[in-house]
PDB file of N, CA and C in Angstrom:
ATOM      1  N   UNK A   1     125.043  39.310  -3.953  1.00  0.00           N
ATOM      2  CA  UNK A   1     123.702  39.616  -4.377  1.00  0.00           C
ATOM      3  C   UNK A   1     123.018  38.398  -4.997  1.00  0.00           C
ATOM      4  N   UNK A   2     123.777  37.767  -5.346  1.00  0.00           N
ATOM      5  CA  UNK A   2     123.147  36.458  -5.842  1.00  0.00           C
ATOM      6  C   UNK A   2     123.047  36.072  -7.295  1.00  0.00           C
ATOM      7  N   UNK A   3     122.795  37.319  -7.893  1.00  0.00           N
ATOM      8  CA  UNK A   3     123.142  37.580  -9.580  1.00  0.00           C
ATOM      9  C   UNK A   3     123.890  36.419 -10.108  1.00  0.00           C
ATOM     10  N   UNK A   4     123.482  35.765 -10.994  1.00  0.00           N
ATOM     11  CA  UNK A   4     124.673  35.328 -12.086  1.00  0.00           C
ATOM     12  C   UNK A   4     125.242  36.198 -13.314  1.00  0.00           C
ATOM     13  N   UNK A   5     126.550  35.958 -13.185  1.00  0.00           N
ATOM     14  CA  UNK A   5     127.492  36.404 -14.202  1.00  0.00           C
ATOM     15  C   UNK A   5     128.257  35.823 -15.045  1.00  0.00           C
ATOM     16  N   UNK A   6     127.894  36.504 -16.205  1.00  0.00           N
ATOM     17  CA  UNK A   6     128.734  35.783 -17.399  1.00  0.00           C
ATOM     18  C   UNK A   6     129.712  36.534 -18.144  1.00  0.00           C
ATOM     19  N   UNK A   7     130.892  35.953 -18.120  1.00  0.00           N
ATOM     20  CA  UNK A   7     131.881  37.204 -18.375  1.00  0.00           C
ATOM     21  C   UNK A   7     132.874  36.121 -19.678  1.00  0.00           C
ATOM     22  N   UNK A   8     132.302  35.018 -20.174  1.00  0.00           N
ATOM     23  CA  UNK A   8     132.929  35.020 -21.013  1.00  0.00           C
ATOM     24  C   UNK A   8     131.902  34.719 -22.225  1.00  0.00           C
ATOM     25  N   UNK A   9     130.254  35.252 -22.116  1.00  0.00           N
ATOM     26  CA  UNK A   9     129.845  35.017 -23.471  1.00  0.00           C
ATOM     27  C   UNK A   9     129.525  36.264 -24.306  1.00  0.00           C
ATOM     28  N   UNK A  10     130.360  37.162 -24.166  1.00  0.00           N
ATOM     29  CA  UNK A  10     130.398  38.185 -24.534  1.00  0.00           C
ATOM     30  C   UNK A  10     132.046  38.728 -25.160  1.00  0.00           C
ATOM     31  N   UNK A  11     132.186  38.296 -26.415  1.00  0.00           N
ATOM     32  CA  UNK A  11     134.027  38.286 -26.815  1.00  0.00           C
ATOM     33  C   UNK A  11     134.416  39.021 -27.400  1.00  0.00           C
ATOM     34  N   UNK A  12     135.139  39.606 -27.350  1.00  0.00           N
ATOM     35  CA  UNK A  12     136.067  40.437 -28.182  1.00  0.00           C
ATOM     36  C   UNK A  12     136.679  39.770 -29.706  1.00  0.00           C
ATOM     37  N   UNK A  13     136.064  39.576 -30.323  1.00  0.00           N
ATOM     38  CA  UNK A  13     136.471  38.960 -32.012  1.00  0.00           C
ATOM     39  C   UNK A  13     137.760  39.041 -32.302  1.00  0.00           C
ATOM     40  N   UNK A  14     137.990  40.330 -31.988  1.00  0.00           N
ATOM     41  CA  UNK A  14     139.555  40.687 -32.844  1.00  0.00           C
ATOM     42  C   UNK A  14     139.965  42.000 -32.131  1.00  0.00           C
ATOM     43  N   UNK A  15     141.711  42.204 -31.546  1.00  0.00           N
ATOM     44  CA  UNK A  15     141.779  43.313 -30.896  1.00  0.00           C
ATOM     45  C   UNK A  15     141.727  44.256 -31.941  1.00  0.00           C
ATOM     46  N   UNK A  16     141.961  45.391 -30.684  1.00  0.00           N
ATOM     47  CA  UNK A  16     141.679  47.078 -31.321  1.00  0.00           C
ATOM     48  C   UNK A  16     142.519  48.002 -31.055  1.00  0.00           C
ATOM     49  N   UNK A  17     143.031  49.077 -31.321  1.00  0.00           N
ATOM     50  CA  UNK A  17     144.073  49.958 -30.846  1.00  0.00           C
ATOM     51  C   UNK A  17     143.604  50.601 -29.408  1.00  0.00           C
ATOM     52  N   UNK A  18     144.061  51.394 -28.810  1.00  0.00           N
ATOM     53  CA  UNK A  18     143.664  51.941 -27.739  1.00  0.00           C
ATOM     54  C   UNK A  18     142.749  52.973 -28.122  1.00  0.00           C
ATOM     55  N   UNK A  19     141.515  53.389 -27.749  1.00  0.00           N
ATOM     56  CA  UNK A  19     140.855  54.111 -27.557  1.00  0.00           C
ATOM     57  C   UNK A  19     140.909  55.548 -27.449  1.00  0.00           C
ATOM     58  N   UNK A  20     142.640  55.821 -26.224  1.00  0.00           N
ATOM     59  CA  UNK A  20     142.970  56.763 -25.706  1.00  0.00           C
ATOM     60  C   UNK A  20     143.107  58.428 -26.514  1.00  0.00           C
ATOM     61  N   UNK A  21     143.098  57.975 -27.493  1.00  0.00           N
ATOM     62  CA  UNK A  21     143.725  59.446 -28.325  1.00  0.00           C
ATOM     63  C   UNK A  21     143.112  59.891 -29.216  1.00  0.00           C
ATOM     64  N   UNK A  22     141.981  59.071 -29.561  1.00  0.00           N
ATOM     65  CA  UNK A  22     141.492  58.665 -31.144  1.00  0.00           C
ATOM     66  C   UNK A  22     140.263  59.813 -30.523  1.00  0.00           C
ATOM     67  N   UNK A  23     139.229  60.434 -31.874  1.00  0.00           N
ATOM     68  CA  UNK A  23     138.320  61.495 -31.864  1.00  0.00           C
ATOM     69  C   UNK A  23     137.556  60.653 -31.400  1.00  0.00           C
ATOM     70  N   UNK A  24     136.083  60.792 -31.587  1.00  0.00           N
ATOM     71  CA  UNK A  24     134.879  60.510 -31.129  1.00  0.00           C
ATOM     72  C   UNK A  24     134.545  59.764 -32.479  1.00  0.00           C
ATOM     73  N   UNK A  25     134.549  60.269 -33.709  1.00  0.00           N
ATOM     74  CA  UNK A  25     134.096  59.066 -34.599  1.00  0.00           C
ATOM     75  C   UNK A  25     135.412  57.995 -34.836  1.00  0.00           C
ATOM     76  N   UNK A  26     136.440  58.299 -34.642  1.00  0.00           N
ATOM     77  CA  UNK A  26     137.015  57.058 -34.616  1.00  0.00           C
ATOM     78  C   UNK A  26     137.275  56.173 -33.595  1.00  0.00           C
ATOM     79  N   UNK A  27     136.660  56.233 -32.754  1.00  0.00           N
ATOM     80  CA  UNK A  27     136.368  55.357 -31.475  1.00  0.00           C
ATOM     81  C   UNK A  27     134.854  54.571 -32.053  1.00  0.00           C
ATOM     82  N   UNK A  28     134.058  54.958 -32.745  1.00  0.00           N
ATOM     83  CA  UNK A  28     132.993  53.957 -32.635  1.00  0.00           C
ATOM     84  C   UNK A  28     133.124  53.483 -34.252  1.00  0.00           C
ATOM     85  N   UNK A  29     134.433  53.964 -34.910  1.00  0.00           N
ATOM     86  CA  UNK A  29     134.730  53.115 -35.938  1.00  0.00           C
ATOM     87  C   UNK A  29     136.003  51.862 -35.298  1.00  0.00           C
ATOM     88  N   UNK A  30     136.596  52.054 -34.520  1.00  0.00           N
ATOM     89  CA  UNK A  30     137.467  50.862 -33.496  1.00  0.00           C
ATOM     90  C   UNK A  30     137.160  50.501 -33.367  1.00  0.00           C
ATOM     91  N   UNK A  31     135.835  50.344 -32.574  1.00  0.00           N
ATOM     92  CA  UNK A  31     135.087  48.858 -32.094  1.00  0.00           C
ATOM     93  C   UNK A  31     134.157  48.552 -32.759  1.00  0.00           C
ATOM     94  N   UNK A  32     134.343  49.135 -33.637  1.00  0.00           N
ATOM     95  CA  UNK A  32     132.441  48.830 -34.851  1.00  0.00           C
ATOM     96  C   UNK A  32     132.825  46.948 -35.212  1.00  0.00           C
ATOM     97  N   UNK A  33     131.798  46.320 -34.978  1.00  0.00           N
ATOM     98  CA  UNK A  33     131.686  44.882 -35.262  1.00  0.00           C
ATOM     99  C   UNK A  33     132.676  44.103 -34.587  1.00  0.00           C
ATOM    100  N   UNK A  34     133.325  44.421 -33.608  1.00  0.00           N
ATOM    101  CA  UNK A  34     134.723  43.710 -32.970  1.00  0.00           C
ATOM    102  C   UNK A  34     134.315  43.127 -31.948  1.00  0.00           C
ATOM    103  N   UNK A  35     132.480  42.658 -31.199  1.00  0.00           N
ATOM    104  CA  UNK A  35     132.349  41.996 -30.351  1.00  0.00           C
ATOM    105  C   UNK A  35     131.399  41.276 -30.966  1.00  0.00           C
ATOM    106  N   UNK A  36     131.611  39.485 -30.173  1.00  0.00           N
ATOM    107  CA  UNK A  36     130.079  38.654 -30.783  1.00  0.00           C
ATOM    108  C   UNK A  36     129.601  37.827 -29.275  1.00  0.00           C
ATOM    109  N   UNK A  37     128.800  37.212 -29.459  1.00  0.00           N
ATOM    110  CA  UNK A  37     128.016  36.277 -28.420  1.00  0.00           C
ATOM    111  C   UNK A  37     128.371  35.016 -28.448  1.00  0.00           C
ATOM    112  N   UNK A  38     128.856  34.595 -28.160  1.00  0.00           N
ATOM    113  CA  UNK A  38     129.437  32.920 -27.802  1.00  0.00           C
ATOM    114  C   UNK A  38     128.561  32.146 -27.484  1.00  0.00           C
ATOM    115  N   UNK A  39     127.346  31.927 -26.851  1.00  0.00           N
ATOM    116  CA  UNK A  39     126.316  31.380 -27.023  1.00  0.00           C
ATOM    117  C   UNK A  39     125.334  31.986 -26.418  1.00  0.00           C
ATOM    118  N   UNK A  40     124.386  32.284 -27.648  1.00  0.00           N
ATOM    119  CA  UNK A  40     123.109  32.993 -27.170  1.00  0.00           C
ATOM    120  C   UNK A  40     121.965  32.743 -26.890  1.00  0.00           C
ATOM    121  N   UNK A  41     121.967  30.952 -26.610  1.00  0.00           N
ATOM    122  CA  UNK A  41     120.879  30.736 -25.860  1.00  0.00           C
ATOM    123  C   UNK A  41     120.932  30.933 -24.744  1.00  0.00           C
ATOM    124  N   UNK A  42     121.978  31.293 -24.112  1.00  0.00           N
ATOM    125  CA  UNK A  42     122.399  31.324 -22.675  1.00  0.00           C
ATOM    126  C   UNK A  42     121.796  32.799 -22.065  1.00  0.00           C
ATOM    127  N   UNK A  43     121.511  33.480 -23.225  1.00  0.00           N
ATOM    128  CA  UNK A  43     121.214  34.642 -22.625  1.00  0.00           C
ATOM    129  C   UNK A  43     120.239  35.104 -23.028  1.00  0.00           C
ATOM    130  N   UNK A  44     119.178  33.946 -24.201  1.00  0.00           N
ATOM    131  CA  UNK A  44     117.842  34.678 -24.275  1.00  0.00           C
ATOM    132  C   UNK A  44     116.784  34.935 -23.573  1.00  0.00           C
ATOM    133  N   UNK A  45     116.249  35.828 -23.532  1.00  0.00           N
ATOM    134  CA  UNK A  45     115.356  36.241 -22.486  1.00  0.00           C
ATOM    135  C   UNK A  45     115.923  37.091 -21.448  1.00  0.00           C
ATOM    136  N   UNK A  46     116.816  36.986 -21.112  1.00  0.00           N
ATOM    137  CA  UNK A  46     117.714  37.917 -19.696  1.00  0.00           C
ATOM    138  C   UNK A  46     117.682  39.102 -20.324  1.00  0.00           C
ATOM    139  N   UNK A  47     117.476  39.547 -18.836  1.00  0.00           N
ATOM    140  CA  UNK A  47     118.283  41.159 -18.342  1.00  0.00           C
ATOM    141  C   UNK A  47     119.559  41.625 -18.593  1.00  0.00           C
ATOM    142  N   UNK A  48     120.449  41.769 -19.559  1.00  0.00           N
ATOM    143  CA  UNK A  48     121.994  41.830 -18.985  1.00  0.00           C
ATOM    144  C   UNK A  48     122.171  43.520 -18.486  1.00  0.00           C
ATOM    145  N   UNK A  49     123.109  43.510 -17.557  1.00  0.00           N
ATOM    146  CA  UNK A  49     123.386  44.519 -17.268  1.00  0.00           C
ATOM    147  C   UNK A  49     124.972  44.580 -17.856  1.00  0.00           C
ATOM    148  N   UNK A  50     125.416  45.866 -18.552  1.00  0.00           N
ATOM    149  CA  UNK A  50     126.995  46.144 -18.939  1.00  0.00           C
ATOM    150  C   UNK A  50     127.233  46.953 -18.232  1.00  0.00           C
ATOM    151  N   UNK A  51     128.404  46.703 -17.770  1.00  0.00           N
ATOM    152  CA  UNK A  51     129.383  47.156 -16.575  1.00  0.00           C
ATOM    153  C   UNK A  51     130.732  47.886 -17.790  1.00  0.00           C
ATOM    154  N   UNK A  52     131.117  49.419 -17.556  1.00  0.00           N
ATOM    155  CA  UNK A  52     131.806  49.791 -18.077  1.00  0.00           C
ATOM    156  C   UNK A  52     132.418  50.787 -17.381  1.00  0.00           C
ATOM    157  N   UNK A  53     133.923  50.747 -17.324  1.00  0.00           N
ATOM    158  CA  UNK A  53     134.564  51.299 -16.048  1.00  0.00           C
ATOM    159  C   UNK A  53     134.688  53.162 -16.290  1.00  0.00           C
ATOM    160  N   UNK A  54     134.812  53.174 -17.607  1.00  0.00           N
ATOM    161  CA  UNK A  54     135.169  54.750 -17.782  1.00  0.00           C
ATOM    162  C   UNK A  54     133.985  55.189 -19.439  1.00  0.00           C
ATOM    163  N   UNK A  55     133.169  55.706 -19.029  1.00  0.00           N
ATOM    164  CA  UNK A  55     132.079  55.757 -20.445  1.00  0.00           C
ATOM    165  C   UNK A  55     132.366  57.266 -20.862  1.00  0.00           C
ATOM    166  N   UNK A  56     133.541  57.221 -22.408  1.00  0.00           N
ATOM    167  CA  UNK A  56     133.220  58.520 -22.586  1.00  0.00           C
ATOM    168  C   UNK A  56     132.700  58.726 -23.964  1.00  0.00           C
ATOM    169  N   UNK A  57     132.609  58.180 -25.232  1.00  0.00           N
ATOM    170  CA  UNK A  57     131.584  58.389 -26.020  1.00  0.00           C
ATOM    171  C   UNK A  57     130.775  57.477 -26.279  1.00  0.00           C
ATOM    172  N   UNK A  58     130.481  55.960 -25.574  1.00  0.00           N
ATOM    173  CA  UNK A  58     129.812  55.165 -25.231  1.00  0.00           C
ATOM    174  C   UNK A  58     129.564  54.209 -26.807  1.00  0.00           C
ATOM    175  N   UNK A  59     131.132  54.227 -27.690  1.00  0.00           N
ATOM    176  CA  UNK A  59     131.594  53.537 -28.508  1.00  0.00           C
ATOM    177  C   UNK A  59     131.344  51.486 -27.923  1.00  0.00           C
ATOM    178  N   UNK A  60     132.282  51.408 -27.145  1.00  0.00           N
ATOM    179  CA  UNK A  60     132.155  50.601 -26.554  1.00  0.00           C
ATOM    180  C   UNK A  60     130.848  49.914 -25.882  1.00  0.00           C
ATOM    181  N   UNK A  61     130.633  50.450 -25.297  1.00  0.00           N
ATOM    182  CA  UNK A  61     128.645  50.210 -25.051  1.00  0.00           C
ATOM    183  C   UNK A  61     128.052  49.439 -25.909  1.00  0.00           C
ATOM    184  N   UNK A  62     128.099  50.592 -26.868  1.00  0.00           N
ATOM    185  CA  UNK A  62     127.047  50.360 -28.301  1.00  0.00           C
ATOM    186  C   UNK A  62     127.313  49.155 -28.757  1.00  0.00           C
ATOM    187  N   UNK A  63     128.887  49.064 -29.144  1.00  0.00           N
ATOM    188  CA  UNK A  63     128.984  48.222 -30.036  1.00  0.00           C
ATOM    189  C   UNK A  63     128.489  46.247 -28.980  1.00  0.00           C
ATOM    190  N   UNK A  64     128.630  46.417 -27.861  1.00  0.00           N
ATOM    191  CA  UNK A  64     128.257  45.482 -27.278  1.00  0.00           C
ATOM    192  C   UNK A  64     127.182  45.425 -26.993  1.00  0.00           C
ATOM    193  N   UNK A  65     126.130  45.904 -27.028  1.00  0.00           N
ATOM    194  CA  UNK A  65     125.071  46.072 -26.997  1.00  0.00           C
ATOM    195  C   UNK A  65     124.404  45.469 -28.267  1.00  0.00           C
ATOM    196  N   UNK A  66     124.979  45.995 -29.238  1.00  0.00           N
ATOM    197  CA  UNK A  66     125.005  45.692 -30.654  1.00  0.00           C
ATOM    198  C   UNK A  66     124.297  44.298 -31.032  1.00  0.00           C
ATOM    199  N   UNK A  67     125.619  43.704 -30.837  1.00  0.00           N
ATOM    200  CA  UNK A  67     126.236  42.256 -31.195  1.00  0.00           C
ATOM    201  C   UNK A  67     125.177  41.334 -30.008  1.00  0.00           C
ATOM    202  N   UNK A  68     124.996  41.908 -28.587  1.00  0.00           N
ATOM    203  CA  UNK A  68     123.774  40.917 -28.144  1.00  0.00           C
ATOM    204  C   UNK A  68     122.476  41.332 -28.551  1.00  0.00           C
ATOM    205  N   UNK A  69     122.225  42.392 -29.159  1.00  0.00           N
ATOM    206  CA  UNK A  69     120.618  42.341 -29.477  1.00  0.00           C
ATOM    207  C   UNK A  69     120.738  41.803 -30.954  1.00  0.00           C
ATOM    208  N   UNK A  70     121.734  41.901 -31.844  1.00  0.00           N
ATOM    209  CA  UNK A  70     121.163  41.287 -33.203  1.00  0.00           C
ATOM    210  C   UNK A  70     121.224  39.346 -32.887  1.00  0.00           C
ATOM    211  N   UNK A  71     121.573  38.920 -31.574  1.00  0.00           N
ATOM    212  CA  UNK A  71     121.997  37.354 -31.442  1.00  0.00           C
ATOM    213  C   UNK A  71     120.680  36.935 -30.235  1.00  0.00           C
ATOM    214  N   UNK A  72     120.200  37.999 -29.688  1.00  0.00           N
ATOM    215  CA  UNK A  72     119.689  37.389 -28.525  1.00  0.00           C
ATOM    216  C   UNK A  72     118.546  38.202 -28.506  1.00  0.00           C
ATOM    217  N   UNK A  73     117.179  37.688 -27.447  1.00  0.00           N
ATOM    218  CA  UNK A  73     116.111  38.610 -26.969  1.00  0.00           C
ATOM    219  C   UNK A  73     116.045  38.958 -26.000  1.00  0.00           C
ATOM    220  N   UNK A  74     117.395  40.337 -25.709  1.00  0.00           N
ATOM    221  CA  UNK A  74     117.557  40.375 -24.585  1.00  0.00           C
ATOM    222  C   UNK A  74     117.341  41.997 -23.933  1.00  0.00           C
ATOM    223  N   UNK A  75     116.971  42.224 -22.732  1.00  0.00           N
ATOM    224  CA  UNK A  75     116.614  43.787 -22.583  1.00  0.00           C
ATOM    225  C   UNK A  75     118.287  44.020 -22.284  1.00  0.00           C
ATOM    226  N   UNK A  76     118.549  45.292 -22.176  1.00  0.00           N
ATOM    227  CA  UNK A  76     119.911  46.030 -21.670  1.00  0.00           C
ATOM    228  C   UNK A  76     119.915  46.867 -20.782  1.00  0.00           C
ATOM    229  N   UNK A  77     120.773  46.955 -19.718  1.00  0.00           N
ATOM    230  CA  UNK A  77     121.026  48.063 -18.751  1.00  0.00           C
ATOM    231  C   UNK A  77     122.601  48.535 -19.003  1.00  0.00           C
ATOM    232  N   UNK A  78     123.245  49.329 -18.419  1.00  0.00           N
ATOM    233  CA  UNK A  78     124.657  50.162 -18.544  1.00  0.00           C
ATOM    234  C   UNK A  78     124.508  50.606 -17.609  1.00  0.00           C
ATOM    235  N   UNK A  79     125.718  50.266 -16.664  1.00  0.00           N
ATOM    236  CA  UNK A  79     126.241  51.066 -15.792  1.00  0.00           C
ATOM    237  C   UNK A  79     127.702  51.454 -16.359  1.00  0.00           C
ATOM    238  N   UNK A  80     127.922  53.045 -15.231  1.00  0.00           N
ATOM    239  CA  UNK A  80     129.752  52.545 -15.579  1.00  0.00           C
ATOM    240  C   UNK A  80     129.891  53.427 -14.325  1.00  0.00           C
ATOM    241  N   UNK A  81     131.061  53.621 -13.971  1.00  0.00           N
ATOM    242  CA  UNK A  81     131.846  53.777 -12.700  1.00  0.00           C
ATOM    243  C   UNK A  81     132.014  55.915 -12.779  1.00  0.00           C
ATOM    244  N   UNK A  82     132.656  55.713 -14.215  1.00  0.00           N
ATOM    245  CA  UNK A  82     133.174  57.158 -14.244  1.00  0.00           C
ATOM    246  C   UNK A  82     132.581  57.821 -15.729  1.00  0.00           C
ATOM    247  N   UNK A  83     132.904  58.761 -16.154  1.00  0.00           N
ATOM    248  CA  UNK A  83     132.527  59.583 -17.490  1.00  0.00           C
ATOM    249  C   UNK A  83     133.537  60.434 -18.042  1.00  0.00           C
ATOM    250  N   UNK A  84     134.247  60.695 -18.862  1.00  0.00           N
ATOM    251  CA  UNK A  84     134.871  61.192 -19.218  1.00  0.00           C
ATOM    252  C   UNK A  84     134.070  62.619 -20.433  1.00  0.00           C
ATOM    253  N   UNK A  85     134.023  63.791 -20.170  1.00  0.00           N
ATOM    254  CA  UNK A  85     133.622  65.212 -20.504  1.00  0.00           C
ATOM    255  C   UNK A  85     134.836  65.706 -21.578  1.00  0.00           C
TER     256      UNK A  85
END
């Protein structure tokens, strides 16, 4: 498609336990503040689109979403593949 992609200015700070078992508020206390922007001139002004393979309380999302709008002026899209109910 032609798109550029950037898949490493977007980092994971510090790991996290698995996701898998944990309620709904402790999933968006797991990743609360655990992603930053590696350089955000690279991405001011852009479109980013987040790609997320399984979205089920959209913990993860947020918190990346987060961390590029308080660093960058950037709009957001989300996709993801599957949903978990």
């Amino acid at each position: 498609m032609g798109i550029p992609i950037s898949i490493q200015n977007l980092q994971r700070s510090n790991t996290s336990e698995t996701q898998t078992r944990k309620s709904r508020a402790e999933r968006w206390e797991n990743v609360k503040e655990i992603f930053s922007v590696t350089n955000p001139e690279a991405l001011e002004g852009k479109h980013i689109l987040l790609v997320d393979d399984v979205f089920t309380t959209g913990a993860t999302i947020e918190a990346c979403a987060t961390a590029l709008l308080e660093t960058c002026n950037v709009k957001i899209s989300v996709v993801t593949i599957a949903y978990a109910e």
